[in-house]
PDB file of N, CA and C in Angstrom:
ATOM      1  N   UNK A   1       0.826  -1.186   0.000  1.00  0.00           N
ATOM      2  CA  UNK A   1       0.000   0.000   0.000  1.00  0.00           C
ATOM      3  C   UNK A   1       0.878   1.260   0.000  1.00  0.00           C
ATOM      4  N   UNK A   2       1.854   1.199   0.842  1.00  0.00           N
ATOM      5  CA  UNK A   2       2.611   2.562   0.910  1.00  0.00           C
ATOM      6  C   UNK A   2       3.334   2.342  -0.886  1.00  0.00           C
ATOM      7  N   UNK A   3       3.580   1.906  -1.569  1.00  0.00           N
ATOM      8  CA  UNK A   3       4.059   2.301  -2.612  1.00  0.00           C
ATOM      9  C   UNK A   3       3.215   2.612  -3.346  1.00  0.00           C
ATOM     10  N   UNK A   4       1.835   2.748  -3.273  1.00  0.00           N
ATOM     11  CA  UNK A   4       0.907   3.615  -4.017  1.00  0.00           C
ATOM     12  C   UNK A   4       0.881   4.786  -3.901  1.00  0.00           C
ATOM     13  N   UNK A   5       0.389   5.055  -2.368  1.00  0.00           N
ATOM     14  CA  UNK A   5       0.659   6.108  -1.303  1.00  0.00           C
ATOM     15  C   UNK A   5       1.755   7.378  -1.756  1.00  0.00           C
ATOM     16  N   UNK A   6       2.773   6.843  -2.287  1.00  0.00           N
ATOM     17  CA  UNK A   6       4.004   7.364  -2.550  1.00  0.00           C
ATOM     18  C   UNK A   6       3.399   7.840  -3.991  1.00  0.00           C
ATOM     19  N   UNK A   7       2.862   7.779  -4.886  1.00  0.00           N
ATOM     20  CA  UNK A   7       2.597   8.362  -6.221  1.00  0.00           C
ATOM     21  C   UNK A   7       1.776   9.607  -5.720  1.00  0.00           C
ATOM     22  N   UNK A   8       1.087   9.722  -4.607  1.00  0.00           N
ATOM     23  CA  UNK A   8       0.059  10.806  -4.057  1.00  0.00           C
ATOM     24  C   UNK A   8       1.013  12.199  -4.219  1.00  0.00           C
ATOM     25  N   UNK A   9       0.783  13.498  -4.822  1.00  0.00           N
ATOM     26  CA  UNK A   9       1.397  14.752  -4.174  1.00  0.00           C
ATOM     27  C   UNK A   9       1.070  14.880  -3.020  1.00  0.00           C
ATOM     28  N   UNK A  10       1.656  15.203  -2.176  1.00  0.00           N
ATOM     29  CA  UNK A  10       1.542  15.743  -0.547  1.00  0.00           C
ATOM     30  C   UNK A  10       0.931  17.139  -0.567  1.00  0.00           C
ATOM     31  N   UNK A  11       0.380  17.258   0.503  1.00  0.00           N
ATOM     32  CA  UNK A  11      -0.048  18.558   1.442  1.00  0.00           C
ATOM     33  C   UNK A  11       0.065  18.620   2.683  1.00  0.00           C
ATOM     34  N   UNK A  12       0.940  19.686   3.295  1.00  0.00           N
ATOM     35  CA  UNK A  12       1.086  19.914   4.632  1.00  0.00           C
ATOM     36  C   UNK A  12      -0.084  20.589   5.261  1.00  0.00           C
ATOM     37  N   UNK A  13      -0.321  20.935   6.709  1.00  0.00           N
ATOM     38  CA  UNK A  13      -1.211  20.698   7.573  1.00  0.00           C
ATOM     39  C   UNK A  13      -1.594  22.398   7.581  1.00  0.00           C
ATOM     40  N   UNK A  14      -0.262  23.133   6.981  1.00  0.00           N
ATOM     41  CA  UNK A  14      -0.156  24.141   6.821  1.00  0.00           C
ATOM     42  C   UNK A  14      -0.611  24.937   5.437  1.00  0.00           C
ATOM     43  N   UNK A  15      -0.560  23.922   4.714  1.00  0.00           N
ATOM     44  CA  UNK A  15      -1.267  24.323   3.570  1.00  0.00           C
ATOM     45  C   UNK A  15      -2.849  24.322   3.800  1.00  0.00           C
ATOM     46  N   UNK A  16      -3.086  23.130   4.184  1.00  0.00           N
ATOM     47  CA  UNK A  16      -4.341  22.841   4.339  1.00  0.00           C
ATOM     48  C   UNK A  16      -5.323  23.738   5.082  1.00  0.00           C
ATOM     49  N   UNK A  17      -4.572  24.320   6.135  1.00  0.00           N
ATOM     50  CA  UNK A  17      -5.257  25.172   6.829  1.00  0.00           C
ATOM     51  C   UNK A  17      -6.112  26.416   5.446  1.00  0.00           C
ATOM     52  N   UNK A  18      -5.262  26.766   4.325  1.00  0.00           N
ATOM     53  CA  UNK A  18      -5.900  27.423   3.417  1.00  0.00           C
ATOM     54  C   UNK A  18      -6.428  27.103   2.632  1.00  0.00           C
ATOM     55  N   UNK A  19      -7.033  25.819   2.509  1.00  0.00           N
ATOM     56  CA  UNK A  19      -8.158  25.389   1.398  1.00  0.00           C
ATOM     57  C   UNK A  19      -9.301  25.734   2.436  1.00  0.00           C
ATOM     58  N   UNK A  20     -10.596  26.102   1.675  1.00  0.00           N
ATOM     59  CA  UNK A  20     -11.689  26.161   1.725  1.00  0.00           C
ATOM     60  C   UNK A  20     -12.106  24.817   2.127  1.00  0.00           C
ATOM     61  N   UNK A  21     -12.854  24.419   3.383  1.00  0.00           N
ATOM     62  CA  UNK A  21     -13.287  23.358   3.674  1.00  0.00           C
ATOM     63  C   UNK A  21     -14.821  23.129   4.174  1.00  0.00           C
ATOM     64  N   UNK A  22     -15.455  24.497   3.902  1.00  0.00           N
ATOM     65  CA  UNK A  22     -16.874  24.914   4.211  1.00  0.00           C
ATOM     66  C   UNK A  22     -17.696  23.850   3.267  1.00  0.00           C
ATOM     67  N   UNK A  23     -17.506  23.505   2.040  1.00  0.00           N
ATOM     68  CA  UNK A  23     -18.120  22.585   1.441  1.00  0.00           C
ATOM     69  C   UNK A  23     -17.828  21.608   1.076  1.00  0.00           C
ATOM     70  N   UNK A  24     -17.049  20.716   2.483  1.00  0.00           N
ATOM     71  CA  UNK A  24     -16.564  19.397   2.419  1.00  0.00           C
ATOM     72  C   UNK A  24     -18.097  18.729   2.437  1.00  0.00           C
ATOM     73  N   UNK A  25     -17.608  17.293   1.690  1.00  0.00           N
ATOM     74  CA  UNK A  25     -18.954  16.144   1.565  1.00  0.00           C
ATOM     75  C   UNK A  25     -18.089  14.781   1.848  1.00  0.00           C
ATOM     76  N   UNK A  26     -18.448  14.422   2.807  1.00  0.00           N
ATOM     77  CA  UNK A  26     -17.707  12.780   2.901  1.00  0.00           C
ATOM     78  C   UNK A  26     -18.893  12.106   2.235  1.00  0.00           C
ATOM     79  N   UNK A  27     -18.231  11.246   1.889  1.00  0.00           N
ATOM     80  CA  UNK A  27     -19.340   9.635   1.560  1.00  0.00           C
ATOM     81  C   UNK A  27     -18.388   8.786   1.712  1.00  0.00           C
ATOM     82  N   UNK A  28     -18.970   7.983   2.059  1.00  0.00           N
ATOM     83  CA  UNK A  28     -18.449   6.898   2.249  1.00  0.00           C
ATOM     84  C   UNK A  28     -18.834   5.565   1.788  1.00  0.00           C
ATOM     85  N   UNK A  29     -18.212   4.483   1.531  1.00  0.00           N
ATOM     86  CA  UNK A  29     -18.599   3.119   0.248  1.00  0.00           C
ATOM     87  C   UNK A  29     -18.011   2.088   1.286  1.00  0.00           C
ATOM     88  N   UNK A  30     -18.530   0.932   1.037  1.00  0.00           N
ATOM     89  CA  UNK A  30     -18.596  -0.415   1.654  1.00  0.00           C
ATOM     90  C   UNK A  30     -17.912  -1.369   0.206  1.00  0.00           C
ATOM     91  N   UNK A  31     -16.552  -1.663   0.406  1.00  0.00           N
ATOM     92  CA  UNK A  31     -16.063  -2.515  -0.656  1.00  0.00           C
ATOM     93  C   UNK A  31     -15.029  -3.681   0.215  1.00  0.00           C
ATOM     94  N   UNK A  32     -14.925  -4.550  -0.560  1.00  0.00           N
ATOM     95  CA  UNK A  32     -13.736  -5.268  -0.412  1.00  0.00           C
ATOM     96  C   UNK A  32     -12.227  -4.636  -0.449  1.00  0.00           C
ATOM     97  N   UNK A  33     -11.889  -4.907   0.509  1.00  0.00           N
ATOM     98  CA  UNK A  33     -10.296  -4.521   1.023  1.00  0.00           C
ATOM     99  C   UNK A  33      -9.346  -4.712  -0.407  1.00  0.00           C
ATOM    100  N   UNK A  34      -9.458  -5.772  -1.280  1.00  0.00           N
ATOM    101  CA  UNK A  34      -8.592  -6.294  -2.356  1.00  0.00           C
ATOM    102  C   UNK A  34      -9.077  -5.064  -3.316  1.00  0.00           C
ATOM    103  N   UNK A  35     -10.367  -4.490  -3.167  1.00  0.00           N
ATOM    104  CA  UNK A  35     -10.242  -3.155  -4.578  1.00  0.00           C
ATOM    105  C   UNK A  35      -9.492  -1.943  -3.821  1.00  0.00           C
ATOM    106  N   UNK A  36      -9.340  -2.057  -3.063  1.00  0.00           N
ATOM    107  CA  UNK A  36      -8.903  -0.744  -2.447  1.00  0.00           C
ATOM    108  C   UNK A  36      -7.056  -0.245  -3.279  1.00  0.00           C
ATOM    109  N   UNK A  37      -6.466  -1.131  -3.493  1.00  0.00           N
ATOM    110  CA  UNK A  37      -5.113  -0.792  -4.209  1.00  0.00           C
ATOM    111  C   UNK A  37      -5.593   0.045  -5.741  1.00  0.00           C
ATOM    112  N   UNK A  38      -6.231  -0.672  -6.200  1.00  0.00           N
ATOM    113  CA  UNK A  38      -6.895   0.105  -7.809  1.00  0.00           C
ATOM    114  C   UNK A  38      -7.694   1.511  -7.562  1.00  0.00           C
ATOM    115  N   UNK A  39      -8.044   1.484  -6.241  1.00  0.00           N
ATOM    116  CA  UNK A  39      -8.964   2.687  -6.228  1.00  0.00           C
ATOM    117  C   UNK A  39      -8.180   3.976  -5.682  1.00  0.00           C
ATOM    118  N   UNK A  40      -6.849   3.543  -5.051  1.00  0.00           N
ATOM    119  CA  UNK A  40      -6.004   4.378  -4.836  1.00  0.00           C
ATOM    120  C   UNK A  40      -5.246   4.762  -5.886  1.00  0.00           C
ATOM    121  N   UNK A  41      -4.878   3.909  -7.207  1.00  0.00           N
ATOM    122  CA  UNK A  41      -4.359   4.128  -8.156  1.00  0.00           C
ATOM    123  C   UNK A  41      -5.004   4.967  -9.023  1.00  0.00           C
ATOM    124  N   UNK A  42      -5.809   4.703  -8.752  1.00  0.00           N
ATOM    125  CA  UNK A  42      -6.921   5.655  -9.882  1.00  0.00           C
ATOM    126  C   UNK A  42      -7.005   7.600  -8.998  1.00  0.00           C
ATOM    127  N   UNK A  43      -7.085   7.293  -8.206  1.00  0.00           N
ATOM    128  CA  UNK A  43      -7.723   8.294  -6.855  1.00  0.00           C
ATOM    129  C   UNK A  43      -6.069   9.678  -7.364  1.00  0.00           C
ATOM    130  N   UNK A  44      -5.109   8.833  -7.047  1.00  0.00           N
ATOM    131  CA  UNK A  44      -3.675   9.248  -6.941  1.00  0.00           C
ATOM    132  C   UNK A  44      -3.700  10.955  -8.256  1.00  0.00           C
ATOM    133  N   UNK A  45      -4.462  10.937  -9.322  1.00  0.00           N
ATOM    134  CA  UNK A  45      -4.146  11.910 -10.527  1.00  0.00           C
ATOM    135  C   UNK A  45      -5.116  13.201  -9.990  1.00  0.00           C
ATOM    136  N   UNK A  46      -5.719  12.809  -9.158  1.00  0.00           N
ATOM    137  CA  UNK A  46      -6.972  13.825  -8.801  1.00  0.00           C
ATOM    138  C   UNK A  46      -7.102  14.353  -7.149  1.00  0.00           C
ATOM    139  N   UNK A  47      -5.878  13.469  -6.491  1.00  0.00           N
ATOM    140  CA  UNK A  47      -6.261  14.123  -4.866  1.00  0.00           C
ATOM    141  C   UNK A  47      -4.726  14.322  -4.380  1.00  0.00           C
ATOM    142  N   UNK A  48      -4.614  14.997  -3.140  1.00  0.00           N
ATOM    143  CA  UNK A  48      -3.495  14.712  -2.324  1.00  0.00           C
ATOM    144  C   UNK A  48      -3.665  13.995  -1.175  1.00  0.00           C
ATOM    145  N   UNK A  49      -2.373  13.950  -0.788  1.00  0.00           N
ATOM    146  CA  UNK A  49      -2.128  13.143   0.602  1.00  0.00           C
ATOM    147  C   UNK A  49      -1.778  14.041   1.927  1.00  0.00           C
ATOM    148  N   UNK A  50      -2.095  14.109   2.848  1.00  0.00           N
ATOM    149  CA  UNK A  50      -1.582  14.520   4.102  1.00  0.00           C
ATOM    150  C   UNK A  50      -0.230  14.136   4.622  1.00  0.00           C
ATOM    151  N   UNK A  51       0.745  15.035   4.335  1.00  0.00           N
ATOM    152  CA  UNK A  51       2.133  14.576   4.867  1.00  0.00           C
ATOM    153  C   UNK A  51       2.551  15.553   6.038  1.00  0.00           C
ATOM    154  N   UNK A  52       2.832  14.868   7.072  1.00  0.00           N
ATOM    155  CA  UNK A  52       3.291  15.316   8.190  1.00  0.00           C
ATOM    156  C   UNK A  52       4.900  14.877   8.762  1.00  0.00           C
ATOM    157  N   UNK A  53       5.483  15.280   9.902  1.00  0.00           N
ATOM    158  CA  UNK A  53       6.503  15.052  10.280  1.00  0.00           C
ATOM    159  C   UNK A  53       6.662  13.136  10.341  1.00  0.00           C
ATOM    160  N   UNK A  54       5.976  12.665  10.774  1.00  0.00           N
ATOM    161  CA  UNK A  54       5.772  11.619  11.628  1.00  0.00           C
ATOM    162  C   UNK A  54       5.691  10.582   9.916  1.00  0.00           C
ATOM    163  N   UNK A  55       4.543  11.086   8.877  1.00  0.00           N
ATOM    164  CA  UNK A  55       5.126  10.287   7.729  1.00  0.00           C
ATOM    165  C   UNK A  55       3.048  10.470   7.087  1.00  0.00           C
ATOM    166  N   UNK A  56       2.832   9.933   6.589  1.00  0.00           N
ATOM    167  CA  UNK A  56       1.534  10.126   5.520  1.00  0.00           C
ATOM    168  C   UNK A  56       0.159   9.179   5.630  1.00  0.00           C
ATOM    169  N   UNK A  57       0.855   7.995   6.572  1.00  0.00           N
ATOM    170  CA  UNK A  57       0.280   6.582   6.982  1.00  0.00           C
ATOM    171  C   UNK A  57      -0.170   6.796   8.724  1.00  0.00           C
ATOM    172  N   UNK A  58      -1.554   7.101   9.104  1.00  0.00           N
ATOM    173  CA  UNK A  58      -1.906   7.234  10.486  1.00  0.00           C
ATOM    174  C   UNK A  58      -3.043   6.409  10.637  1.00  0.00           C
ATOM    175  N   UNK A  59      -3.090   5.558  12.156  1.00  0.00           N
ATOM    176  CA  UNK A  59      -3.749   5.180  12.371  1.00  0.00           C
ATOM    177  C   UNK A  59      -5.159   5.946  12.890  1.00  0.00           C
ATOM    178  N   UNK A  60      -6.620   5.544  12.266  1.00  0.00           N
ATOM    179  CA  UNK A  60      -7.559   6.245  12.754  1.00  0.00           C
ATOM    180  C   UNK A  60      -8.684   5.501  13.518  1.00  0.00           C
ATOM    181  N   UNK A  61      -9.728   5.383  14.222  1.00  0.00           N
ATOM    182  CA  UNK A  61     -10.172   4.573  15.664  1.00  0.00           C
ATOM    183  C   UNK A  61     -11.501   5.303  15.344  1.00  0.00           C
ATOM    184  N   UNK A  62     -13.054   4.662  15.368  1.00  0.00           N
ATOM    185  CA  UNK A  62     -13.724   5.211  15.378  1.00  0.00           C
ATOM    186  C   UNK A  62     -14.705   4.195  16.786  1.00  0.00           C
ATOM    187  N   UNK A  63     -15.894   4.924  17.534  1.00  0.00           N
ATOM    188  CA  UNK A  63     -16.339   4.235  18.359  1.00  0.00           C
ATOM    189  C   UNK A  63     -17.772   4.908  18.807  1.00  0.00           C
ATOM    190  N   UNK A  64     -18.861   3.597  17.859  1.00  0.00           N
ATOM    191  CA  UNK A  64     -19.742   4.702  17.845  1.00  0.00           C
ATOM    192  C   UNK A  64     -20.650   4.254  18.759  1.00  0.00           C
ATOM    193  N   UNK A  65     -21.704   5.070  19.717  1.00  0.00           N
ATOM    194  CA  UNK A  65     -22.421   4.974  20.103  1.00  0.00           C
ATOM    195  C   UNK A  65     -24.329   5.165  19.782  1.00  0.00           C
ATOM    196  N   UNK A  66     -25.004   4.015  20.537  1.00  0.00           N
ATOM    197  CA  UNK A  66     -26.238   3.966  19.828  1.00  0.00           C
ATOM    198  C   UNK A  66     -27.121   3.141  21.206  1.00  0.00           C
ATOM    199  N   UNK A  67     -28.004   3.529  20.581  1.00  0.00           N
ATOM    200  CA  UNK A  67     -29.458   2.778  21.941  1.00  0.00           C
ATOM    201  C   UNK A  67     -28.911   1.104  21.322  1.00  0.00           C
ATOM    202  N   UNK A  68     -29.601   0.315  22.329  1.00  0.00           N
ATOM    203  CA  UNK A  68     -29.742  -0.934  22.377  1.00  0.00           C
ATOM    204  C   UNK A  68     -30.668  -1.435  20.636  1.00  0.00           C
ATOM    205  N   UNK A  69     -31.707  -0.114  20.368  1.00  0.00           N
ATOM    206  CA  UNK A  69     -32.066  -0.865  19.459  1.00  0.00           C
ATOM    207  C   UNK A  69     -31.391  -0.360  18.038  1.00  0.00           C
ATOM    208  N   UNK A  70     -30.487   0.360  18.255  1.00  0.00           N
ATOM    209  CA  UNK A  70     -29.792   0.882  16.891  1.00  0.00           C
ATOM    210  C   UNK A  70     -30.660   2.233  16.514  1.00  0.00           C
ATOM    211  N   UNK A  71     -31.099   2.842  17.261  1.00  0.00           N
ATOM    212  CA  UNK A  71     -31.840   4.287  17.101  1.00  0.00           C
ATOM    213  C   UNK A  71     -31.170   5.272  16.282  1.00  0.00           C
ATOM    214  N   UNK A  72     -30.069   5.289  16.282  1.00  0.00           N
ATOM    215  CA  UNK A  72     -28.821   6.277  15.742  1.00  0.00           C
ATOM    216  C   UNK A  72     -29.014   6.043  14.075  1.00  0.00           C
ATOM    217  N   UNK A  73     -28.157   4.550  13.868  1.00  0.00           N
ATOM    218  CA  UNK A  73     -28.510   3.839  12.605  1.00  0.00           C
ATOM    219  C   UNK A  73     -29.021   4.258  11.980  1.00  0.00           C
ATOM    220  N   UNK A  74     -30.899   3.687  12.340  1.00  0.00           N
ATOM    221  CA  UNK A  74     -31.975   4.162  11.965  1.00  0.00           C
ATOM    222  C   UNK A  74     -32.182   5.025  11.323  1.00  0.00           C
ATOM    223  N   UNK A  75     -31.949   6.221  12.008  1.00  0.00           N
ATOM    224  CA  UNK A  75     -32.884   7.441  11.610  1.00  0.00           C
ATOM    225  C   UNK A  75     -31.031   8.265  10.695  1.00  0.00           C
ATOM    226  N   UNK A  76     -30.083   7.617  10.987  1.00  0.00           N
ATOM    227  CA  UNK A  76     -28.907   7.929   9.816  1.00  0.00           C
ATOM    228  C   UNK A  76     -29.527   6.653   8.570  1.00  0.00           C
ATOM    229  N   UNK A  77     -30.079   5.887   8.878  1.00  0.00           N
ATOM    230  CA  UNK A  77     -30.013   4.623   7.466  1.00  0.00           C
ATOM    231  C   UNK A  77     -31.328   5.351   6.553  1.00  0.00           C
ATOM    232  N   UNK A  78     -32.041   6.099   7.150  1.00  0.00           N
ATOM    233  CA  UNK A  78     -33.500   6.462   6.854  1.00  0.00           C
ATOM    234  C   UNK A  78     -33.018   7.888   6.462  1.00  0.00           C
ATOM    235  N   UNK A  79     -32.049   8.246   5.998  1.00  0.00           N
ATOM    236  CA  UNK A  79     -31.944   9.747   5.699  1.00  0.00           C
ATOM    237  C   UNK A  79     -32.678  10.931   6.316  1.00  0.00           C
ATOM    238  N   UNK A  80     -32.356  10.584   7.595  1.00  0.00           N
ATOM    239  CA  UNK A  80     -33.540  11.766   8.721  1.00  0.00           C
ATOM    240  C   UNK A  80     -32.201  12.895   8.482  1.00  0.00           C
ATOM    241  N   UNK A  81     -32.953  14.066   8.292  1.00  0.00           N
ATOM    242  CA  UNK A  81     -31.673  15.388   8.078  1.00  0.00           C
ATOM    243  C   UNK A  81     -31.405  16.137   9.658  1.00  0.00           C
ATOM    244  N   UNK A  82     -32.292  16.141  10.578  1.00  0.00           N
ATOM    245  CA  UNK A  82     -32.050  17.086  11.581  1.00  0.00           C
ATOM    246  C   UNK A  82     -31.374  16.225  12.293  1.00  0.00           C
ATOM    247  N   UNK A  83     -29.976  15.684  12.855  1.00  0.00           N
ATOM    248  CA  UNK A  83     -29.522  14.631  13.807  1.00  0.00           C
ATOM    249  C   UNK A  83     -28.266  14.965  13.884  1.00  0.00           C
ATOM    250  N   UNK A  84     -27.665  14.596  14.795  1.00  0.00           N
ATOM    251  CA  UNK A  84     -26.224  15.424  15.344  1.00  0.00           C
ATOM    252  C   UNK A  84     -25.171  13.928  15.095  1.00  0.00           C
ATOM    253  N   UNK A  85     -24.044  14.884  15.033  1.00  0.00           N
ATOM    254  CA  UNK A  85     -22.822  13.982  15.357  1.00  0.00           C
ATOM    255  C   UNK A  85     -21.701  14.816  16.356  1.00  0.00           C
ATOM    256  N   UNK A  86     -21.315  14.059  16.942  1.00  0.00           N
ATOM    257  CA  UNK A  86     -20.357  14.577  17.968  1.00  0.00           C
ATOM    258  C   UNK A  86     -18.938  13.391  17.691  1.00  0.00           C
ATOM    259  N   UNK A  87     -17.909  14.678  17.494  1.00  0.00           N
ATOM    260  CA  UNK A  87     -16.885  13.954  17.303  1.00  0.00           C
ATOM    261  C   UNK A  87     -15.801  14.921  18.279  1.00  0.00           C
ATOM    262  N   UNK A  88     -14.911  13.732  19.008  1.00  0.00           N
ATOM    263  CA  UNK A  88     -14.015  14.067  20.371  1.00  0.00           C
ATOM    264  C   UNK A  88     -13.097  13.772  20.051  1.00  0.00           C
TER     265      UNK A  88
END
């Protein structure tokens, strides 16, 4: 993976601070781990990478919370628009 990684142009943290980020859109896709090398290859002509002191490769941890019956899910799986996220 890191020798894909390595075709990416970099952006520092300092640059970044000056892009416009008011009309960020995540989405996010559910694939198999084995397409993920092609999709970085492809990805590589059109985005950058985050390069920092430490190197371009960080580990990230997510931990989500929800009622017993998946209430959160729900009303995120059901495209409800008024609902919060809290991130720490």
């Amino acid at each position: 993976m890191k020798h894909i990684i390595k075709n990416f142009d970099t952006i520092s943290l300092e640059k970044m601070d000056k892009v416009r980020l008011m009309d960020r859109i995540d989405t996010k896709f559910i694939f198999s781990s084995e397409l993920l090398p092609g999709i970085l290859e492809k990805a590589s002509a059109n985005y950058k990478i985050l390069k920092e002191k430490t190197g371009s490769v960080f580990t990230y941890s997510n931990l989500y919370f929800d009622t017993p019956e998946f209430d959160m899910y729900t009303v995120h799986h059901n495209r409800h628009l008024n609902r919060y996220k809290v991130r720490f």
